[in-house]
Protein backbone atom coordinates (compact mmCIF):
# COMPACT_ATOMS: atom_id res chain seq x y z
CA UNK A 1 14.78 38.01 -16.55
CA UNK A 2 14.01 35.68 -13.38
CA UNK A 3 16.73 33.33 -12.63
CA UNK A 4 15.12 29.84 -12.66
CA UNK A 5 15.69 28.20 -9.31
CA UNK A 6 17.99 25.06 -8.94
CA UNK A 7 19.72 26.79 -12.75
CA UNK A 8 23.29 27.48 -11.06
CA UNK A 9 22.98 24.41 -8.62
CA UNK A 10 22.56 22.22 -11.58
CA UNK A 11 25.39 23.91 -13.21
CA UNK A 12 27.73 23.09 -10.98
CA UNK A 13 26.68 19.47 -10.66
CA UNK A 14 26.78 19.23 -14.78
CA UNK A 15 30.93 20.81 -13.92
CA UNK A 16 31.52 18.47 -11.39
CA UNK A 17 30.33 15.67 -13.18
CA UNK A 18 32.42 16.38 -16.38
CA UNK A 19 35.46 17.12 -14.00
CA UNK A 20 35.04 13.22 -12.67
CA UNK A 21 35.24 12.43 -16.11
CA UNK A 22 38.52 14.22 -16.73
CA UNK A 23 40.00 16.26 -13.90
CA UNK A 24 42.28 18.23 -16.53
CA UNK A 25 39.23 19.74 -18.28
CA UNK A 26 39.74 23.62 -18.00
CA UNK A 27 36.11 24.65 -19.40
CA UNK A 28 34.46 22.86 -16.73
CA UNK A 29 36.47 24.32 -14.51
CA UNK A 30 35.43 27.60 -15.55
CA UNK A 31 32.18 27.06 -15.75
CA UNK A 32 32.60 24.90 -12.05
CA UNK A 33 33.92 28.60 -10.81
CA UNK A 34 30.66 30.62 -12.59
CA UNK A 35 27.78 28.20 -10.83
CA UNK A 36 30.04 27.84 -7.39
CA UNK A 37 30.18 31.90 -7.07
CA UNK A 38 26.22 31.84 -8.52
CA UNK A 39 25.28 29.46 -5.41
CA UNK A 40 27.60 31.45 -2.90
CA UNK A 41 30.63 28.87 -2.19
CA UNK A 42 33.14 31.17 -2.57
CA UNK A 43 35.71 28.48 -1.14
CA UNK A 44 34.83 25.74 -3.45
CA UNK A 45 35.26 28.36 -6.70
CA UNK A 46 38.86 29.66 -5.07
CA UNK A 47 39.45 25.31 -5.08
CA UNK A 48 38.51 25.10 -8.99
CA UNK A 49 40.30 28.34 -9.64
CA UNK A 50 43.09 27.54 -8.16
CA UNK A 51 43.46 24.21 -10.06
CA UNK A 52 42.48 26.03 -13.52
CA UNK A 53 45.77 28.35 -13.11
CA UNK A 54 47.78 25.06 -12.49
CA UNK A 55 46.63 23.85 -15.59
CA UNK A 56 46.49 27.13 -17.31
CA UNK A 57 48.51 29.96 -16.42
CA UNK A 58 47.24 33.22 -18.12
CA UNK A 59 44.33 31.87 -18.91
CA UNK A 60 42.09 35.44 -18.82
CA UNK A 61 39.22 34.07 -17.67
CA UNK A 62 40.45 32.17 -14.82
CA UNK A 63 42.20 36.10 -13.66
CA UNK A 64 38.92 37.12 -13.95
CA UNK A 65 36.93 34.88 -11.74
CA UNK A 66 40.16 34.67 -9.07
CA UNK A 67 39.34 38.61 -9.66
CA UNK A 68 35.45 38.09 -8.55
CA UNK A 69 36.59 35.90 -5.55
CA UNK A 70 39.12 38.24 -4.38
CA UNK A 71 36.36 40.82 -4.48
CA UNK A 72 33.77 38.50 -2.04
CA UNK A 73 36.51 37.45 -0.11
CA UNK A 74 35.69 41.56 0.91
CA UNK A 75 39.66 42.83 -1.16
CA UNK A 76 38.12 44.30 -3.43
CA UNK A 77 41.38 46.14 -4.53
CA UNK A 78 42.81 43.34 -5.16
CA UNK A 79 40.46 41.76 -6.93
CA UNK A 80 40.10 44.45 -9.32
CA UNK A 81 43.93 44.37 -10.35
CA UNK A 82 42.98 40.63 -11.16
CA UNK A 83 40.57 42.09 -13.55
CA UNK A 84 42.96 44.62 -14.96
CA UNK A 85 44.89 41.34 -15.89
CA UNK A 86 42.86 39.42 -17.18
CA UNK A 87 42.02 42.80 -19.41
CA UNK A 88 45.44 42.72 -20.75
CA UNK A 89 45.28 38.94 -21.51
CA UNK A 90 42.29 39.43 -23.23
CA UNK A 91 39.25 38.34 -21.41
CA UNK A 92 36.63 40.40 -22.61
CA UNK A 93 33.55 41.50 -21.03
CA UNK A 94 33.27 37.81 -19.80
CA UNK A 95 30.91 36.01 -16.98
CA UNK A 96 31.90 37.95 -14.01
CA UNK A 97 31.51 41.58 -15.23
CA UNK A 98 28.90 41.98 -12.61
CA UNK A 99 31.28 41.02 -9.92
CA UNK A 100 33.93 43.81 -11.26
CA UNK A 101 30.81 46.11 -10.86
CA UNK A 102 30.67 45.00 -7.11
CA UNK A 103 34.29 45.76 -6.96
CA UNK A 104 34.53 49.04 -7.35
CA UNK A 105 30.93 48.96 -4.88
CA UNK A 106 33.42 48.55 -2.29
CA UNK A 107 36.18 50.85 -3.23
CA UNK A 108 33.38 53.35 -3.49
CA UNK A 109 33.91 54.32 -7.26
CA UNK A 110 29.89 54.22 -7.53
CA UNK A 111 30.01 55.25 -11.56
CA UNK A 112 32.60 52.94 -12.39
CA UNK A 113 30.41 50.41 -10.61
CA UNK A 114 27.16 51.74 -12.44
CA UNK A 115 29.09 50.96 -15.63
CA UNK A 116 29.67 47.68 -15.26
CA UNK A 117 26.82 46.69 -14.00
CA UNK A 118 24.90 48.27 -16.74
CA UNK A 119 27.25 46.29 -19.40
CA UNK A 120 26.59 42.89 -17.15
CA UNK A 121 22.42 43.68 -17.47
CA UNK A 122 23.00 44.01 -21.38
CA UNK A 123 24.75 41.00 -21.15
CA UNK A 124 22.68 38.47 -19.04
CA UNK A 125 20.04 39.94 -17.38
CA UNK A 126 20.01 38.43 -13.70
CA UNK A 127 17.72 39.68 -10.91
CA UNK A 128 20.65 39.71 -8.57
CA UNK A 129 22.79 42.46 -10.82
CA UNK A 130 19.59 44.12 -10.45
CA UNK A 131 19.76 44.69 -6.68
CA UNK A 132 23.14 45.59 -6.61
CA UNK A 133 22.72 48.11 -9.52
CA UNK A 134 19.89 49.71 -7.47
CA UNK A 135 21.54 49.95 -4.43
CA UNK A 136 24.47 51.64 -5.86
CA UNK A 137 21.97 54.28 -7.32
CA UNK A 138 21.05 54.70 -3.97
CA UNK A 139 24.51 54.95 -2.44
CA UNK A 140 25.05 58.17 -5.35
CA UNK A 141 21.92 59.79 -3.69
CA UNK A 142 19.64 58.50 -6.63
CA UNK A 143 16.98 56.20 -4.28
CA UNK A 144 14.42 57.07 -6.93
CA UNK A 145 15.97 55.64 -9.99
CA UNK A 146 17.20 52.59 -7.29
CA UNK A 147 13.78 52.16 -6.45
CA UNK A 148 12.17 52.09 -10.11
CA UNK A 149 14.66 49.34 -10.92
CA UNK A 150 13.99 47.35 -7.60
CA UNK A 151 10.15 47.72 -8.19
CA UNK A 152 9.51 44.59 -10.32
CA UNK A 153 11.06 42.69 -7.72
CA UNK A 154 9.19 44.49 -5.24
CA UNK A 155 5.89 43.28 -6.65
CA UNK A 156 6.54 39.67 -6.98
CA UNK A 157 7.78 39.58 -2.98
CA UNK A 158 10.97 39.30 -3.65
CA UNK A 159 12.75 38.80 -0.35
CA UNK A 160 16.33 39.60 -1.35
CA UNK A 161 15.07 42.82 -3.54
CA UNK A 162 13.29 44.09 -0.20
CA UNK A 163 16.53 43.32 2.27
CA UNK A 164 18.10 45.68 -0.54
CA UNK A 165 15.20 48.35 -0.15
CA UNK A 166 15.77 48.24 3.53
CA UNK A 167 19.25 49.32 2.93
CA UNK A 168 18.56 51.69 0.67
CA UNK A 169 16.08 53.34 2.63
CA UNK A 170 18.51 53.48 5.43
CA UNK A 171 21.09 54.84 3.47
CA UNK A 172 18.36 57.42 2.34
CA UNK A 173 18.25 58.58 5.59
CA UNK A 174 14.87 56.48 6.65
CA UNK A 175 16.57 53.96 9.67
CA UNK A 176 13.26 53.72 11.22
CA UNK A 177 11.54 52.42 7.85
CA UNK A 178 14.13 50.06 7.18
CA UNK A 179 14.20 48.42 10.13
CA UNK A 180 10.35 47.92 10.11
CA UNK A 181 10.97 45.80 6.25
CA UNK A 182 13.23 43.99 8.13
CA UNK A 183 10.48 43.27 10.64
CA UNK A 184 8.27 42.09 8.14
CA UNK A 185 10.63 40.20 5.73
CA UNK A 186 13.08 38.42 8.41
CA UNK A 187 12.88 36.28 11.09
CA UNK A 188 12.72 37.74 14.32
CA UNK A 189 15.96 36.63 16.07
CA UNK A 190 17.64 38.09 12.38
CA UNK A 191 15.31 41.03 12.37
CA UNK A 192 17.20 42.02 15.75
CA UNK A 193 20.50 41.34 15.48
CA UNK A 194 20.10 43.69 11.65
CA UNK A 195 17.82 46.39 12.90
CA UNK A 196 20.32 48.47 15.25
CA UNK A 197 22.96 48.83 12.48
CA UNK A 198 20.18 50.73 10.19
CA UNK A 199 21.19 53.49 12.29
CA UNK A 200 24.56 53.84 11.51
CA UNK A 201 24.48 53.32 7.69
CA UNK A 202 24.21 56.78 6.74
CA UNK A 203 27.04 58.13 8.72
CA UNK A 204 29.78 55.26 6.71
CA UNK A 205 31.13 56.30 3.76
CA UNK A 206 30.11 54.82 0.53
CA UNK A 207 32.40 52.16 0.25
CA UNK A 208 31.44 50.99 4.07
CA UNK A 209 27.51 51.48 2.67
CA UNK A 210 28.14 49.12 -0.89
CA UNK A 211 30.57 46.74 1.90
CA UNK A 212 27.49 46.79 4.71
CA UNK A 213 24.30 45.90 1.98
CA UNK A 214 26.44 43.41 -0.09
CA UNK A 215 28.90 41.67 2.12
CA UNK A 216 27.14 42.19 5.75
CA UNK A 217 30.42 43.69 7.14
CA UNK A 218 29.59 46.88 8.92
CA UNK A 219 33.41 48.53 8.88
CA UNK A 220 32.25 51.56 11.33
CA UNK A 221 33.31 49.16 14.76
CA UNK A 222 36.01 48.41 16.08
CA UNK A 223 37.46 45.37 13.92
CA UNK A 224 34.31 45.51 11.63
CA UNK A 225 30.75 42.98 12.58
CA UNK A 226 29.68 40.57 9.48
CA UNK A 227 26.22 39.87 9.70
CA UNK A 228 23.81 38.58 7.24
CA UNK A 229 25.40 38.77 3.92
CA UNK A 230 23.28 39.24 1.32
CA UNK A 231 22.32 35.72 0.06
CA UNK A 232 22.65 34.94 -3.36
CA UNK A 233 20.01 34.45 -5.60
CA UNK A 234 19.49 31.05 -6.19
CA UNK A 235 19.81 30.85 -1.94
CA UNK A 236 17.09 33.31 -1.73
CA UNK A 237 14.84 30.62 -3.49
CA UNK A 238 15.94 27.60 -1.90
CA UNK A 239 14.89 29.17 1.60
CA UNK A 240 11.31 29.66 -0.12
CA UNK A 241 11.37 33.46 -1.76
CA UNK A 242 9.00 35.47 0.27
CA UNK A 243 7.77 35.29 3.77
């Protein structure tokens, strides 16, 4: 399924308004939390999610998205004790499965990962849980499979499917192919500052590989670099899909 640009952006603006209306309403904080993490504000869904535990401590759902924020915050540990939580309260396979998935990404547990996102595909089908499902093929050693997922994206120009491919092929072992889909697919000045650090993707470890193609934060230097996380979806199609 393509996600239909503006969806989580209008969302969030549906949340908000309802929240105006009555600050004490807990579903549209929830759902304020879903459509900020769909549009990348990270800091405005910690602000919601913060204010639904005030109002509703225990509520599983809530644990779950703090969960999901704790893991793009880059504590990923931490974020998936959240989840183990909100398990126990009952949550369910609920709207942020795919960001448990990402979660263990970054701890490096690749099937555990591969699990989750295959239950979050089942369960909304989202062109963003795609590239993260075939880049964690890739990061097992499985760039075939990664790449038959990625391919519908591929075709249609995707821009955020092909950043993906570029780090898959690097962590294939193919630096000097990735960098030249960067060439084609960024802008220059971004192009450069990315390119160099194709090099050094196959020598992290998973974790660093899952942490480097999701988050931008390249782990191998001294202190870490964060460049050019991956953009959400709906970001991807605000800056105009593919170049």
């Amino acid at each position: 399924m393509r996600s239909v640009p503006g969806t989580s952006e209008r969302a969030l603006e549906d949340a908000r308004a309802r929240l105006m209306r009555n600050p004490g309403d807990v579903a549209a904080l929830r759902d304020a939390i879903q459509a900020a993490m769909r549009v990348g504000m990270v800091d405005m869904a910690a602000s919601y999610a913060l204010r639904a535990q005030q109002l509703s401590p225990g509520d599983p759902i809530v644990t779950a998205a703090r969960g999901a924020i704790e893991v793009h915050r880059g504590r990923p540990r931490e974020g998936l004790l959240l989840f183990g939580e909100a398990d126990k309260a009952g949550a369910g396979e609920g709207p942020f499965v795919a960001d448990r998935a990402l979660g263990y990404d970054l701890i490096g547990d690749q099937p555990s990962a591969q699990y989750y996102y295959g239950l979050a595909r089942r369960q909304s089908p989202d062109d963003e849980i795609s590239r993260r499902y075939a880049l964690s093929l890739a990061i097992i050693g499985d760039f075939a499979t990664g790449d038959a997922m990625l391919r519908p994206l591929l075709n249609v120009q995707d821009r955020a499917a092909w950043r993906t491919h570029a780090f898959m092929l690097a962590i294939d072992g193919r630096p000097a192919e990735a960098r030249a889909v960067l060439d084609r697919i960024l802008p220059p000045d971004l192009a450069a500052q990315i390119g160099p650090y194709m090099d050094t993707i196959p020598r992290l470890s998973r974790a660093q590989q899952a942490a480097a193609a999701n988050l931008g934060l390249f782990p191998a230097f001294p202190g870490g670099v964060q460049i050019s996380p991956a953009p959400r979806t709906d970001q991807m199609q605000r800056s105009g899909g593919s170049r």
